[in-house]
C-alpha atoms as a PDB file:
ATOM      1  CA  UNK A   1       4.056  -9.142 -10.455  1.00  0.00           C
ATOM      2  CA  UNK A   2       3.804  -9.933 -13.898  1.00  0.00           C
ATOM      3  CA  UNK A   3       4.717 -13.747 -15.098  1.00  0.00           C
ATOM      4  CA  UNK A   4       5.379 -15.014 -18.576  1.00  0.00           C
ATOM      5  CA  UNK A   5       4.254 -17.854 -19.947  1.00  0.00           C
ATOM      6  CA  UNK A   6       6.533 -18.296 -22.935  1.00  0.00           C
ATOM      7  CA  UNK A   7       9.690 -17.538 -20.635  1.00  0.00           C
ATOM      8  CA  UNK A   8      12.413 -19.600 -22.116  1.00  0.00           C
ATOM      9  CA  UNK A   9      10.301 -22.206 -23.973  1.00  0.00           C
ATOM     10  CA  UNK A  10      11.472 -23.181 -27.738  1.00  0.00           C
ATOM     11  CA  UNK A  11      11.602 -20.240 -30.001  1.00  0.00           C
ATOM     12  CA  UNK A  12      11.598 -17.668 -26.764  1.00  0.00           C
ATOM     13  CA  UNK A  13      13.729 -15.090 -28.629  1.00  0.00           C
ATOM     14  CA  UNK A  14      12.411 -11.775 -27.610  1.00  0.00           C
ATOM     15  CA  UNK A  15      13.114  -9.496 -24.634  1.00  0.00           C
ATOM     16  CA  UNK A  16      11.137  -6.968 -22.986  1.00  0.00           C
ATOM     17  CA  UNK A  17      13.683  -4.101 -20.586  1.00  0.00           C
ATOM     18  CA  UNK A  18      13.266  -1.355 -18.891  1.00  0.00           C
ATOM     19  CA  UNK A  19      14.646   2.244 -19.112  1.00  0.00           C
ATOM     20  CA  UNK A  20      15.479   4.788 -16.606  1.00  0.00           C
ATOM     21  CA  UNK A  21      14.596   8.294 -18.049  1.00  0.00           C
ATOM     22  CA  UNK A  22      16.203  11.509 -16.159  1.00  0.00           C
ATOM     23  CA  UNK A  23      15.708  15.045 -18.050  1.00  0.00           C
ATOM     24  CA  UNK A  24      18.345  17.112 -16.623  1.00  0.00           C
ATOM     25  CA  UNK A  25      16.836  20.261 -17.186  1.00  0.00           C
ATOM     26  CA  UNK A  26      13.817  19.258 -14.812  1.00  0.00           C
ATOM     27  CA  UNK A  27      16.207  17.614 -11.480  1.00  0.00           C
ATOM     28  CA  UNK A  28      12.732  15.815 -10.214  1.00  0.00           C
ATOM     29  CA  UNK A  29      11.598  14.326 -13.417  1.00  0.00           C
ATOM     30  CA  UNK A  30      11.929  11.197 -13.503  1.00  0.00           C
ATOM     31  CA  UNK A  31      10.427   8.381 -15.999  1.00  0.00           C
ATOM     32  CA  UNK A  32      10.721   4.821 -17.802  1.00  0.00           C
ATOM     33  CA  UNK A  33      10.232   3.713 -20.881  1.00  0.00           C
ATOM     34  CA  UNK A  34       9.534   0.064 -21.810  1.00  0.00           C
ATOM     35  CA  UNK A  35      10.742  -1.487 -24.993  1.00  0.00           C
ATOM     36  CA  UNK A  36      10.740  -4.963 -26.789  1.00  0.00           C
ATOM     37  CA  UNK A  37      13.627  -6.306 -28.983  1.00  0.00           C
ATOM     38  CA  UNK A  38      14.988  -9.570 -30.207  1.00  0.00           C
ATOM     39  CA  UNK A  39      18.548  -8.328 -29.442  1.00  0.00           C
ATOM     40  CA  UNK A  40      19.676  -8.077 -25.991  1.00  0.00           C
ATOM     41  CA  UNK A  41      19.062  -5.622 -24.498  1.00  0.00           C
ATOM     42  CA  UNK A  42      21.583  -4.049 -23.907  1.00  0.00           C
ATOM     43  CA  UNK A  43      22.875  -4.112 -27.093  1.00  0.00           C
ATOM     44  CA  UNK A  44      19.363  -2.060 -27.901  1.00  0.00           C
ATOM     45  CA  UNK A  45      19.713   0.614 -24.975  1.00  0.00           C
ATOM     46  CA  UNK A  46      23.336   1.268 -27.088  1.00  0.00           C
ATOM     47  CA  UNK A  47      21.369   1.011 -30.260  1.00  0.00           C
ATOM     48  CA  UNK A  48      18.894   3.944 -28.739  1.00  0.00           C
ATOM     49  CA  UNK A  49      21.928   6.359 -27.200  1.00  0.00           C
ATOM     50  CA  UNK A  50      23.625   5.815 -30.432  1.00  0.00           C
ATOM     51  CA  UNK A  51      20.535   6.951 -32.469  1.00  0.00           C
ATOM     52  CA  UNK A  52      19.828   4.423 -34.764  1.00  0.00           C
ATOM     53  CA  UNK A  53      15.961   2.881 -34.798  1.00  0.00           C
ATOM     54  CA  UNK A  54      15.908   5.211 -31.190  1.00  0.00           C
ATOM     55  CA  UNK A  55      12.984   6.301 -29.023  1.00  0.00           C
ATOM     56  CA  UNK A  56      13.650  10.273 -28.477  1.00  0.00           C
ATOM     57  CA  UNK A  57      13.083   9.900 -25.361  1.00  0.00           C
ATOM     58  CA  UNK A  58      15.639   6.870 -24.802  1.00  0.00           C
ATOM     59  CA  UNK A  59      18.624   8.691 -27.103  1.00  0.00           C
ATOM     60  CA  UNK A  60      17.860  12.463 -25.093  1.00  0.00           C
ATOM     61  CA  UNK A  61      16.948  11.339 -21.525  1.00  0.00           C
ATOM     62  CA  UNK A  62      18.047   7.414 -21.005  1.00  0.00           C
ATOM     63  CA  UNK A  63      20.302   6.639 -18.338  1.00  0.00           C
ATOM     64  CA  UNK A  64      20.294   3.129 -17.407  1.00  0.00           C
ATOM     65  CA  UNK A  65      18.496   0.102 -17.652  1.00  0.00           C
ATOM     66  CA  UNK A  66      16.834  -1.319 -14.907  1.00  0.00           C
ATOM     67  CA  UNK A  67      17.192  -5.188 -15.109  1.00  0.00           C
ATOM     68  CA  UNK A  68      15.720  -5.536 -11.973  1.00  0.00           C
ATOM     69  CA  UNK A  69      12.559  -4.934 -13.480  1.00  0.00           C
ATOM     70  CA  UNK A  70      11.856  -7.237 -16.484  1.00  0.00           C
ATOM     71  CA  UNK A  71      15.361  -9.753 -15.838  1.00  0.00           C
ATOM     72  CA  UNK A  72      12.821 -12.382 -14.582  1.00  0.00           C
ATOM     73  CA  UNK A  73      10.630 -12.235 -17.687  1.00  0.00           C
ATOM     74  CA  UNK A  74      13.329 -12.694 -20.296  1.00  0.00           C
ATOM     75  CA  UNK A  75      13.132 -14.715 -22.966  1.00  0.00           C
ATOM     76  CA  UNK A  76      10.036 -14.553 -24.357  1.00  0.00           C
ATOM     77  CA  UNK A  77       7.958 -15.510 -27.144  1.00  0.00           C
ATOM     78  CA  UNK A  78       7.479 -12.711 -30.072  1.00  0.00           C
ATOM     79  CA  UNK A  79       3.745 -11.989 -28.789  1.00  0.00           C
ATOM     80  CA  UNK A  80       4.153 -12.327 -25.375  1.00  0.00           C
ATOM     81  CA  UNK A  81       7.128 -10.016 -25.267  1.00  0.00           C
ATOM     82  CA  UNK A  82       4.542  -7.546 -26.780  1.00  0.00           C
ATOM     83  CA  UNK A  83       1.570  -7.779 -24.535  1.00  0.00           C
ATOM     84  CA  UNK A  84       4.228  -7.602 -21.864  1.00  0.00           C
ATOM     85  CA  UNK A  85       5.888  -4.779 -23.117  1.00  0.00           C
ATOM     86  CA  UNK A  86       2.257  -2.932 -23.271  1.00  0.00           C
ATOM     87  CA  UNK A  87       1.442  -4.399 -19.613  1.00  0.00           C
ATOM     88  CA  UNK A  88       4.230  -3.258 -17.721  1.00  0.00           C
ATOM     89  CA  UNK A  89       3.805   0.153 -18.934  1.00  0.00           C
ATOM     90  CA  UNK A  90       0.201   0.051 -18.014  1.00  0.00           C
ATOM     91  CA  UNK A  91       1.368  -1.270 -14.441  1.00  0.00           C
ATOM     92  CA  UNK A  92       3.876   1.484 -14.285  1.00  0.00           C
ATOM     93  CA  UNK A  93       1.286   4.219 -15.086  1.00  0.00           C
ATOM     94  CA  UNK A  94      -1.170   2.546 -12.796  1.00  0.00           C
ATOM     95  CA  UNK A  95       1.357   2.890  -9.972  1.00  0.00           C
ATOM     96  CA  UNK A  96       1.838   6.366 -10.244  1.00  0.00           C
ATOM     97  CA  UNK A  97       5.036   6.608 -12.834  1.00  0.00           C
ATOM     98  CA  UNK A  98       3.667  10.173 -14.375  1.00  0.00           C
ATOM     99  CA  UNK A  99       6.132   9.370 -16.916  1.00  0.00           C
ATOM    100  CA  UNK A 100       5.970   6.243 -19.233  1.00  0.00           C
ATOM    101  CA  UNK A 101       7.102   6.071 -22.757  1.00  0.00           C
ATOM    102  CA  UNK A 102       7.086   3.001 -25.181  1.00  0.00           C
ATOM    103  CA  UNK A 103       4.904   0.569 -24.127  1.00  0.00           C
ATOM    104  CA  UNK A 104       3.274   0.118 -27.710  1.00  0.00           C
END
């Protein structure tokens, strides 16, 4: 499991979260993406369905985020939440997830 060194310390303003992707035209494809934001994140899986600063993949095929994944890494330091961000898709791929978007 990943860990986070920054998580909550002074200036820890940054989140990484998880998405749930689900294309409907394809029943058994299923995906994530992983994002970083200095909003909360839900306010940013909105900010994705809504279109504005979106991943395509979040605004066409997100359906939930999954706080059960990155909830215990949250808040972070600016950097950290990127080399998280890029890590946790990395683990996801490594574990099989033939779908993983973000991550960058």
């Amino acid at each position: 499991m990943l860990q986070a060194s920054t998580r909550g310390t002074r200036g820890a303003g940054y989140s990484v979260y998880v998405v749930l992707l689900h294309d409907g035209g394809f029943p058994q494809r299923q995906g994530l993406y992983v994002g970083q934001t200095s909003r909360d994140p839900d306010w940013r899986f909105d900010q994705h369905k809504s279109g504005y600063k979106a991943s395509g993949a979040v605004r066409r095929f997100g359906v939930q985020l999954l706080p059960d994944l990155f909830e215990h890494l949250n808040p972070l330091q600016r950097w950290e939440s990127l080399e998280i961000e890029a890590a946790l898709a990395e683990a996801f791929r490594h574990a099989g997830v033939d779908w993983v978007e973000g991550g960058h």
